[in-house]
Protein backbone atom coordinates (compact mmCIF):
# COMPACT_ATOMS: atom_id res chain seq x y z
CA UNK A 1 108.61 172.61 196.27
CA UNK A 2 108.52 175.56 193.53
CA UNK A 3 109.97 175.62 190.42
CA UNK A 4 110.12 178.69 188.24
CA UNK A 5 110.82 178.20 184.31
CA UNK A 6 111.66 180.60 181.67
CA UNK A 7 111.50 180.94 178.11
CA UNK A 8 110.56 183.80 175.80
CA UNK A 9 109.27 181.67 173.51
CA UNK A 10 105.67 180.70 174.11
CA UNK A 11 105.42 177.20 172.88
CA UNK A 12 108.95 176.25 173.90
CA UNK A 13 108.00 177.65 177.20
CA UNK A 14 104.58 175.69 177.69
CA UNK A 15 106.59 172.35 176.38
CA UNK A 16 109.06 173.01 179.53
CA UNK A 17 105.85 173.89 182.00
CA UNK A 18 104.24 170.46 180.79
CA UNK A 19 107.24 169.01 181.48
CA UNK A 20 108.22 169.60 185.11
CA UNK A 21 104.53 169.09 185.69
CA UNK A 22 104.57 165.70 184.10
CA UNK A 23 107.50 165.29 186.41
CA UNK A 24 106.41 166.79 189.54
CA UNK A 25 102.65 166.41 189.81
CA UNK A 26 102.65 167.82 193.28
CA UNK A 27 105.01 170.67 192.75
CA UNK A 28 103.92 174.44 192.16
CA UNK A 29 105.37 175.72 188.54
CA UNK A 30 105.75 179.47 187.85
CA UNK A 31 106.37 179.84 184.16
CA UNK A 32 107.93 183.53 182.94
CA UNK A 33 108.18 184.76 179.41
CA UNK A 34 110.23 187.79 180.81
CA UNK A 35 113.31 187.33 182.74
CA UNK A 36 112.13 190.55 184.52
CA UNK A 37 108.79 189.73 185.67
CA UNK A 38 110.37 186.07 186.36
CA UNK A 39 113.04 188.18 188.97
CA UNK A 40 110.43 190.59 190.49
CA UNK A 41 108.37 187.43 191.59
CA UNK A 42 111.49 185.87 192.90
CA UNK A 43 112.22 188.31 194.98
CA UNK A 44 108.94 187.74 196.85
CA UNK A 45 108.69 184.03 196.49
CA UNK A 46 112.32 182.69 196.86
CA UNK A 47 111.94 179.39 194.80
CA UNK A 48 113.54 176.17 195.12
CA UNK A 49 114.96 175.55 191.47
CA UNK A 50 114.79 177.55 188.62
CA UNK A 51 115.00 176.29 185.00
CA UNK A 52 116.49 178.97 182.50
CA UNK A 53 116.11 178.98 178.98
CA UNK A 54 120.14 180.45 177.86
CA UNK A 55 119.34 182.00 174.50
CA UNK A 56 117.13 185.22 175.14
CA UNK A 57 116.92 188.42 173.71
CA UNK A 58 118.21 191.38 176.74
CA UNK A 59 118.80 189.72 179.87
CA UNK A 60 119.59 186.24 179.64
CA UNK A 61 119.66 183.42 181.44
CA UNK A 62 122.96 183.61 183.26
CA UNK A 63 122.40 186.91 183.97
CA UNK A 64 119.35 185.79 185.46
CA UNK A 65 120.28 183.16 187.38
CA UNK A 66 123.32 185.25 188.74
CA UNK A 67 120.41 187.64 189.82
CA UNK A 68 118.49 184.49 191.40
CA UNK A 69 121.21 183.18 193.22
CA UNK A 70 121.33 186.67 195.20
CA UNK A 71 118.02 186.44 196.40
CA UNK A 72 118.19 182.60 197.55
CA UNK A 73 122.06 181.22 196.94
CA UNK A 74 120.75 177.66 197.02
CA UNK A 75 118.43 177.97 194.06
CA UNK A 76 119.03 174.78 191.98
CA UNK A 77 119.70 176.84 187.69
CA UNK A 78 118.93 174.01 185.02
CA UNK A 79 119.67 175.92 181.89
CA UNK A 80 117.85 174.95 179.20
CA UNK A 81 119.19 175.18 176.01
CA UNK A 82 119.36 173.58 172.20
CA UNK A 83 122.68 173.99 171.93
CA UNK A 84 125.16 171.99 173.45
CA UNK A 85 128.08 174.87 173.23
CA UNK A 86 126.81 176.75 176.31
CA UNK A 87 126.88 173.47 178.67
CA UNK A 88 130.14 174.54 179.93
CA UNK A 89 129.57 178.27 180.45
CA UNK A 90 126.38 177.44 182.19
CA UNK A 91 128.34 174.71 184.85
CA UNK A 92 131.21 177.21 184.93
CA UNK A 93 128.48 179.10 187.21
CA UNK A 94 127.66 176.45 189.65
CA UNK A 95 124.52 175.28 187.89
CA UNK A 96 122.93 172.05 188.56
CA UNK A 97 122.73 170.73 185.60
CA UNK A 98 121.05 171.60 181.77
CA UNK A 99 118.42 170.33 179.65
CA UNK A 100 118.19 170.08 175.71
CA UNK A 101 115.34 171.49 174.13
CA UNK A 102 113.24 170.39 173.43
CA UNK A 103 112.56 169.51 177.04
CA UNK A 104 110.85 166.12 177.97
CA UNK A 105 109.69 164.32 181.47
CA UNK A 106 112.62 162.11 181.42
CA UNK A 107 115.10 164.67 181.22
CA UNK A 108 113.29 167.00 183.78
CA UNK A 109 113.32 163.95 186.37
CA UNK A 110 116.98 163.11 186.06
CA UNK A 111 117.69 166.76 186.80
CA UNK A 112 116.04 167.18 189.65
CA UNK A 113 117.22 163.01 190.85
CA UNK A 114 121.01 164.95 190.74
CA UNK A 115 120.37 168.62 192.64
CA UNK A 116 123.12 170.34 193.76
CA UNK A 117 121.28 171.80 196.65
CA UNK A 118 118.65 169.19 198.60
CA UNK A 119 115.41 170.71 198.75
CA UNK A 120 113.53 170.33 201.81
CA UNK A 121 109.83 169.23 201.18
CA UNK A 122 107.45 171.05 203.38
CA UNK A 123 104.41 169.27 204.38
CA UNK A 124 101.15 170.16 206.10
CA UNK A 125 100.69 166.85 207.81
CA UNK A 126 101.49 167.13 211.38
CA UNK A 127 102.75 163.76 211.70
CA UNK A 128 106.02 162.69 209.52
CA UNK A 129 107.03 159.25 209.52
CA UNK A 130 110.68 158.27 208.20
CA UNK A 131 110.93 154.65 206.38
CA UNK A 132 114.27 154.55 204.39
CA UNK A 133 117.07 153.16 206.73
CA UNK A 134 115.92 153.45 210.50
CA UNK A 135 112.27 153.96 211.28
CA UNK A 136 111.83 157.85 213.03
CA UNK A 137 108.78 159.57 214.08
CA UNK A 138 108.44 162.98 214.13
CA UNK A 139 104.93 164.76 215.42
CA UNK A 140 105.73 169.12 214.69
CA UNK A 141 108.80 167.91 213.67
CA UNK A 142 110.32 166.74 216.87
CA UNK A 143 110.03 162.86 218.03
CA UNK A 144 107.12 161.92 220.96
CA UNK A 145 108.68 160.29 223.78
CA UNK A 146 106.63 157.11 224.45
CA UNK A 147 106.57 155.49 227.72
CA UNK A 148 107.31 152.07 226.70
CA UNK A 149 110.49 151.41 224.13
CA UNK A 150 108.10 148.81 222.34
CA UNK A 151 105.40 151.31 221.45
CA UNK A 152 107.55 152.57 218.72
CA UNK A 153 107.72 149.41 216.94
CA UNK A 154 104.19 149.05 217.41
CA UNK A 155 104.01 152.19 215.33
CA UNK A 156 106.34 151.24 213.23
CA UNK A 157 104.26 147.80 212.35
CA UNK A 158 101.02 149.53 211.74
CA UNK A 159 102.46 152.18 209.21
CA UNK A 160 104.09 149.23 207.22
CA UNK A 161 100.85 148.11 206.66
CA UNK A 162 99.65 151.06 204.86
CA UNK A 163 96.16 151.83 206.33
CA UNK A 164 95.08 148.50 206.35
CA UNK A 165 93.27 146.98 209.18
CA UNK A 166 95.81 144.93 211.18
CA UNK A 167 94.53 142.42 214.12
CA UNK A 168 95.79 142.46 217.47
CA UNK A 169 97.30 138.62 217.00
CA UNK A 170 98.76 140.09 213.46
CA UNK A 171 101.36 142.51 215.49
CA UNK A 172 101.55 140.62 218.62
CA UNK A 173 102.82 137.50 215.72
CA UNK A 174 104.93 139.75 214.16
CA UNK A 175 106.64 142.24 216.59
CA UNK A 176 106.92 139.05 218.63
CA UNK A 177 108.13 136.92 216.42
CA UNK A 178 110.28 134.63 218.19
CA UNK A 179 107.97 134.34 221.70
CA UNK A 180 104.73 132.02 222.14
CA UNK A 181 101.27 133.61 222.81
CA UNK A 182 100.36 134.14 226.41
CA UNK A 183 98.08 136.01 228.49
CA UNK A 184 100.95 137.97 229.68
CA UNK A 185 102.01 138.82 226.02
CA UNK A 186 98.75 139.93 225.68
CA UNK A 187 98.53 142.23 228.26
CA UNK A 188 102.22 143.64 227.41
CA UNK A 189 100.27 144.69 223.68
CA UNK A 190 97.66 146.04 225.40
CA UNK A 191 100.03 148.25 227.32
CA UNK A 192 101.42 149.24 224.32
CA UNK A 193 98.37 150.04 222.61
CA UNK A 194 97.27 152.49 225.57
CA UNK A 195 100.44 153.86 225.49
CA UNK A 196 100.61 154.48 221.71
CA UNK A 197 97.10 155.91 222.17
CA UNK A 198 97.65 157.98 224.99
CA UNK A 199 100.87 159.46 223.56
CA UNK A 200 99.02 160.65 220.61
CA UNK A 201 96.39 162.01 222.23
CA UNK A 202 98.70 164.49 224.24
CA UNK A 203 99.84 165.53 220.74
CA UNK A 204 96.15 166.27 219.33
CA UNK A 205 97.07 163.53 216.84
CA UNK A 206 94.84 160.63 217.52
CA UNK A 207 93.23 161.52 214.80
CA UNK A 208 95.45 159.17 213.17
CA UNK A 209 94.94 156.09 214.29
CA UNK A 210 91.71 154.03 213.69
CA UNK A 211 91.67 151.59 216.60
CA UNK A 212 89.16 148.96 217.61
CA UNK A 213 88.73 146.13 219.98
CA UNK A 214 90.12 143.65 217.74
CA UNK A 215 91.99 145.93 215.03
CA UNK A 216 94.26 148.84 214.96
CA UNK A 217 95.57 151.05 211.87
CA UNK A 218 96.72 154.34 210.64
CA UNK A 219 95.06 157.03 208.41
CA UNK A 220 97.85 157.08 205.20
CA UNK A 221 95.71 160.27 203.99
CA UNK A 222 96.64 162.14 207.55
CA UNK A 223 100.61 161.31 207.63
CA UNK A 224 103.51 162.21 205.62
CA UNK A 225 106.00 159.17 204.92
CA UNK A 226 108.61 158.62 202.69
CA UNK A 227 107.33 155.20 201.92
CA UNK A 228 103.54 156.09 200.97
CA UNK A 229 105.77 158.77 198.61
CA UNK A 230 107.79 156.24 196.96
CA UNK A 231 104.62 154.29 196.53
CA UNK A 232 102.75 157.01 194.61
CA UNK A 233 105.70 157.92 192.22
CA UNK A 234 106.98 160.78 194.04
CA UNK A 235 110.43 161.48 192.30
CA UNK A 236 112.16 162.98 195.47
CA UNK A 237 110.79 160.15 197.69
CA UNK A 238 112.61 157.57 194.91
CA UNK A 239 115.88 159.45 195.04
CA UNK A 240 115.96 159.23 198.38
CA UNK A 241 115.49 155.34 199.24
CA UNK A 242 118.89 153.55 199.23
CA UNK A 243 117.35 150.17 199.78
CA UNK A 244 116.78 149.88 203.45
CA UNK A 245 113.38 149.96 205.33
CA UNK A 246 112.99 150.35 209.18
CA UNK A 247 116.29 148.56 209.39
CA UNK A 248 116.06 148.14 213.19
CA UNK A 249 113.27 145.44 212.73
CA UNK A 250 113.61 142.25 211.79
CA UNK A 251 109.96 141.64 210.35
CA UNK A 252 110.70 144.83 207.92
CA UNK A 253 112.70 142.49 205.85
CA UNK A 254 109.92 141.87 203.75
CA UNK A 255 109.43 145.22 202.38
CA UNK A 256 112.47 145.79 200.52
């Protein structure tokens, strides 16, 4: 995600960079003391939201953000402002929302908890895993077909448990929950294991999976998921969990 801001004024502007950061740790901040310069770089860069200080000496920040919204339309504009009489003239031009100066963390992350326009977060990570509501795997962004239904849940299991080391009677227990151990249960995991392996392998993503005779486990560090997000803080991750977690299994109860 990037985020221009915009103020003429030096120190109001660096107490509205320090805030967004605060906010969004992982997010790339442009800050602009001239709406010009601020456009120019848009125009090259097409940014995800934009906050505008109102009150600026030439071009100000409608102008600008009617300028923004030409280069990229869905450009969240949070005016910023210290006083309250331009709220309505700023939502009167489809803003997302507007922040009183001085600007603080708390107001930055409530802004961006309410954006009119969803903003996609690109990742490097190969391997995407989806948590909130049903439980979705995505490896370059489209899902790897697995030969056995199972294998998913297998998946599923070892990614709730966060990199940690997980024995093989550990997921046979729980993805199993309601059958008695058995050599034939055994072998049915071990299936699943080969299969899980083998599948990621074709993908030139094994590289995420630590596996062992006895254990098996994921790399957090080499997989994007919503959950290891919401863990860390991350303020789109939070917006986005509505209480459910892998849904589809029964053992997943435990993590809401």
């Amino acid at each position: 995600m990037r985020i221009l801001a915009m103020d003429d004024s030096p120190p109001a502007l660096d107490v509205l960079t320090e805030a967004i950061r605060e906010a969004c740790p992982d997010t790339e901040v442009f800050p602009f003391d001239d709406p010009y310069k601020l456009l120019d770089f848009a125009k090259e860069t097409p940014c995800d939201i934009a906050f505008l200080d109102i009150q600026m000496p030439g071009i100000n920040g409608l102008a600008t953000a009617i300028a923004l919204k030409k280069f990229k339309p869905s450009t969240n504009i949070i005016f910023v402002t210290a006083y309250s009489k331009y709220a309505m003239e700023a939502m009167q031009l489809y803003a997302s929302g507007y922040v009183m100066k001085p600007a603080s963390r708390e107001a930055i992350e409530r802004e961006i908890k309410n954006l009119r326009h969803p903003v996609e977060t690109k990742t490097s990570k190969r391997v995407r895993v989806q948590t909130f509501g049903n439980f979705e795997v995505f490896i370059d962004g489209k899902p790897p077909v697995f030969a056995r239904s199972k294998t998913k849940e297998l998946f599923a299991y070892i990614i709730s448990r966060r990199g940690a080391l997980c024995s093989n009677n550990e997921i046979i227990a729980a993805i199993w929950e309601n059958k008695n151990d058995s050599a034939s249960l055994k072998s049915h995991y071990r299936h699943l294991v080969a299969d899980l392996v083998k599948t990621l392998k074709s993908l030139n993503t094994e590289d995420i999976l630590i596996k062992n005779w006895k254990h098996l486990a994921v790399v957090p560090d080499k997989i994007s998921c919503d959950l290891y997000e919401m863990e860390k803080g991350n303020v789109n991750a939070l917006n986005a969990f509505h209480g459910e977690i892998m849904s589809q299994y029964s053992w997943a109860e435990t993590l809401k």
